[in-house]
C-alpha atoms as a PDB file:
ATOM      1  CA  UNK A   1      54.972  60.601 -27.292  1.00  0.00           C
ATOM      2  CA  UNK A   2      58.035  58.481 -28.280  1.00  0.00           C
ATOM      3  CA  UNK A   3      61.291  60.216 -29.317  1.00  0.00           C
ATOM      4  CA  UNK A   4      64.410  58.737 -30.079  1.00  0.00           C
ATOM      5  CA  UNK A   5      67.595  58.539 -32.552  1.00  0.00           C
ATOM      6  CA  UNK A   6      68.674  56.059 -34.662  1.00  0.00           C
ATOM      7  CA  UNK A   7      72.080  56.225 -36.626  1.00  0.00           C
ATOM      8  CA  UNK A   8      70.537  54.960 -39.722  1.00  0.00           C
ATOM      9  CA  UNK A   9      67.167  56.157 -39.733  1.00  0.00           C
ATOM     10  CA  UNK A  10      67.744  59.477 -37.362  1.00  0.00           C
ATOM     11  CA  UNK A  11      65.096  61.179 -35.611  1.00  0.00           C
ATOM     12  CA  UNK A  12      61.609  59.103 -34.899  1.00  0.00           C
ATOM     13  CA  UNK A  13      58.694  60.614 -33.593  1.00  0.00           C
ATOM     14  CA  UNK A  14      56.063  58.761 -32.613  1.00  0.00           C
ATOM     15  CA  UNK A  15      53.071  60.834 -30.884  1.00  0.00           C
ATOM     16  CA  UNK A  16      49.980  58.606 -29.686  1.00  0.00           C
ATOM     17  CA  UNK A  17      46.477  59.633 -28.835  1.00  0.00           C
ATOM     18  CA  UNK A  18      45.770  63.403 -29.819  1.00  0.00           C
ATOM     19  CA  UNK A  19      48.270  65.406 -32.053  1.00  0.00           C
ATOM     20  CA  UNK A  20      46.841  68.540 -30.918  1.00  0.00           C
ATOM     21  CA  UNK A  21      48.411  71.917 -29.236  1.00  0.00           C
ATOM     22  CA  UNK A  22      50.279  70.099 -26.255  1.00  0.00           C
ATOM     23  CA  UNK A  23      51.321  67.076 -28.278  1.00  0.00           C
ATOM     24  CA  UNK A  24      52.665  69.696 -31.309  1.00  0.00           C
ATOM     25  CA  UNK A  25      54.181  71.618 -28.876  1.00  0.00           C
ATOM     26  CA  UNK A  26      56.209  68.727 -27.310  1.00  0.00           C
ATOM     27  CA  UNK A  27      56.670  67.442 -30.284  1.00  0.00           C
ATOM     28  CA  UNK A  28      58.717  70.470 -31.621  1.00  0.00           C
ATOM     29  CA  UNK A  29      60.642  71.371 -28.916  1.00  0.00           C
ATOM     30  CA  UNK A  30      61.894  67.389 -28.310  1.00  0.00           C
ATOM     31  CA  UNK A  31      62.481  66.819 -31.917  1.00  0.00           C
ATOM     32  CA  UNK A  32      64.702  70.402 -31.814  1.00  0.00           C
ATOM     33  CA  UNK A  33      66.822  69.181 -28.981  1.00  0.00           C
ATOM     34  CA  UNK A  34      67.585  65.994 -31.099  1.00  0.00           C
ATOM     35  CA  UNK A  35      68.058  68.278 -34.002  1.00  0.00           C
ATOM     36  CA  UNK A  36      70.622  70.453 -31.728  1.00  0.00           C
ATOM     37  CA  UNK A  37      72.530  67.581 -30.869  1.00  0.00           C
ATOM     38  CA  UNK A  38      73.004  65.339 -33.844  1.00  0.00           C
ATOM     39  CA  UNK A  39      72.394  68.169 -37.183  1.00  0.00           C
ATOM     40  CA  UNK A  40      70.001  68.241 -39.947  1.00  0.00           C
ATOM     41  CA  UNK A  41      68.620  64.309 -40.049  1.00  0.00           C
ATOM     42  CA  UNK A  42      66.006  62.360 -41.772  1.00  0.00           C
ATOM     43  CA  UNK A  43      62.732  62.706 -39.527  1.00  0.00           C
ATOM     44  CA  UNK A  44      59.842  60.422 -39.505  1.00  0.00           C
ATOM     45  CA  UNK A  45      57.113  60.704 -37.651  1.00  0.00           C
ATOM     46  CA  UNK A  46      55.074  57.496 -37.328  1.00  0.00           C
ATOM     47  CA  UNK A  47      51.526  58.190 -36.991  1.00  0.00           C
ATOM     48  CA  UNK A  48      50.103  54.632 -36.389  1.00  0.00           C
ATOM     49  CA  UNK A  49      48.947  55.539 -32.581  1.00  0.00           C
ATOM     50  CA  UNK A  50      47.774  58.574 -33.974  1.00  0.00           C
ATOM     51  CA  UNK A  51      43.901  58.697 -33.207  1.00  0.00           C
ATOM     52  CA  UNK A  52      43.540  62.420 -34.434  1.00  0.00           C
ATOM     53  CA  UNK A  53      45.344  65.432 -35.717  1.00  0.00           C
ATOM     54  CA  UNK A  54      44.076  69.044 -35.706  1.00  0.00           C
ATOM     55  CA  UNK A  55      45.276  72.195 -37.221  1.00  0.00           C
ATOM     56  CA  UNK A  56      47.628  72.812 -34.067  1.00  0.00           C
ATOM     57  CA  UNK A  57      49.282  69.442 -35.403  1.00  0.00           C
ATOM     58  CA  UNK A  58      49.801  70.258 -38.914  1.00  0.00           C
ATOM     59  CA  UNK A  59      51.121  73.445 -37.679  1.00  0.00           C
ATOM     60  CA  UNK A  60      53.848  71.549 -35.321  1.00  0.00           C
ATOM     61  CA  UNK A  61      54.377  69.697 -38.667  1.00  0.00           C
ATOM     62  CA  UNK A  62      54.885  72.852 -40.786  1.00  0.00           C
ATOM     63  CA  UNK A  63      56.924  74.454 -37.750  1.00  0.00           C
ATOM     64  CA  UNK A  64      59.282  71.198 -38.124  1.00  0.00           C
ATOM     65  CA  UNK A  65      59.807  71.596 -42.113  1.00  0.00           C
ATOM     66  CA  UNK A  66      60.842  75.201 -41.254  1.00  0.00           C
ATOM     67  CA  UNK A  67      63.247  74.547 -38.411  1.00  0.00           C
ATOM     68  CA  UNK A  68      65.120  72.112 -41.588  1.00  0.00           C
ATOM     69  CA  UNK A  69      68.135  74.185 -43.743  1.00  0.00           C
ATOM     70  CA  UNK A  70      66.670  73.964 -47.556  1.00  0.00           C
ATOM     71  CA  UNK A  71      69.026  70.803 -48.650  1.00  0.00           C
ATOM     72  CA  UNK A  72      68.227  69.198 -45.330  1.00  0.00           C
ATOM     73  CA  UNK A  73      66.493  65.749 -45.538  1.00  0.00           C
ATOM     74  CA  UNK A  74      62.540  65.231 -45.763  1.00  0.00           C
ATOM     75  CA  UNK A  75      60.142  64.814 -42.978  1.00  0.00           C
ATOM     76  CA  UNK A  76      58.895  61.569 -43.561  1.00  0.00           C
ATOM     77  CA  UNK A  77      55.202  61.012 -42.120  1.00  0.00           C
ATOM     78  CA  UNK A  78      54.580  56.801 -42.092  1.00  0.00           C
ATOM     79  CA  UNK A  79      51.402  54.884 -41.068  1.00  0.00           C
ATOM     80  CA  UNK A  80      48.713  57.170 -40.895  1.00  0.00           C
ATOM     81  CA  UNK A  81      45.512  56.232 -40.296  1.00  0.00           C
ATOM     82  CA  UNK A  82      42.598  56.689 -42.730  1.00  0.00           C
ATOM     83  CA  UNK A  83      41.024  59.931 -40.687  1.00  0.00           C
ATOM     84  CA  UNK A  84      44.640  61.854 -40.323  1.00  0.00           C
ATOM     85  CA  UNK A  85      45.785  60.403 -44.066  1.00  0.00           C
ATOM     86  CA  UNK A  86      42.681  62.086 -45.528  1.00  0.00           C
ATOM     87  CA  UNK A  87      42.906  65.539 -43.057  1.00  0.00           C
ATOM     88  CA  UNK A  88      46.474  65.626 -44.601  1.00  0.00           C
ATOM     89  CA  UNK A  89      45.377  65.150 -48.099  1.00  0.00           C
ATOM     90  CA  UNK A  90      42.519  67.940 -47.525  1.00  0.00           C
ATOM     91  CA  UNK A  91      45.050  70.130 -46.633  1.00  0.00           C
ATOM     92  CA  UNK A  92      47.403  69.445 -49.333  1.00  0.00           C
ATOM     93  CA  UNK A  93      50.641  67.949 -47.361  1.00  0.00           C
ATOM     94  CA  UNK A  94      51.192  65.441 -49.770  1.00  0.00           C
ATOM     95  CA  UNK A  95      53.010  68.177 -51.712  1.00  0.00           C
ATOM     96  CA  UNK A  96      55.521  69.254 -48.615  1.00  0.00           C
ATOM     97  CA  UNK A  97      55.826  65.642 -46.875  1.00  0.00           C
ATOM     98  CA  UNK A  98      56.775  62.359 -47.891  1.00  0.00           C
ATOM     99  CA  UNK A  99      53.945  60.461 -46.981  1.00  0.00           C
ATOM    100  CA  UNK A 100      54.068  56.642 -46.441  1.00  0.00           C
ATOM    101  CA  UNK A 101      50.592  54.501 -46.064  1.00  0.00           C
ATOM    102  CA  UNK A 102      50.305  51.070 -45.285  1.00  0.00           C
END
């Protein structure tokens, strides 16, 4: 997993392989530190390397929205592939991310 900030696009998170437990976990506690050190920013996580997501990764996802003040910018998911775009539709995050396809 590749972390990194960007002045004009702020945090992006890009986990490869498995999204599961370990990769959620790391995923949350990198993407805090960033948070801790440059404030409320846009995140996108690019899911392009993403092979597969399970509920542990949709609840690193849902762990991130909460860890955002209300007025706070999106999370911005981008480049999902077909498997993870349709687990995310199944469970309904369409209606709490901004989801970007190619």
């Amino acid at each position: 997993m590749r972390i990194e900030y960007d002045e004009e696009r702020g945090i992006l998170v890009r986990p490869d392989g498995l999204f599961d437990y370990c990769a959620g976990h790391e995923c949350v506690e990198k993407t805090e530190a960033y948070l801790k050190d440059h404030g409320s920013v846009q995140i996108t996580i690019d899911l392009r390397e993403t092979t597969f997501m399970d509920s542990s990764g949709i609840g690193a996802l849902l762990v991130l929205m909460h860890k955002l003040p209300p007025q706070s910018p999106s999370i911005r998911l981008v480049h999902p592939r077909k498997s993870v775009h349709k687990l995310m539709e199944m469970c309904q995050l369409h209606s709490l991310f901004e989801i970007e396809t190619d």
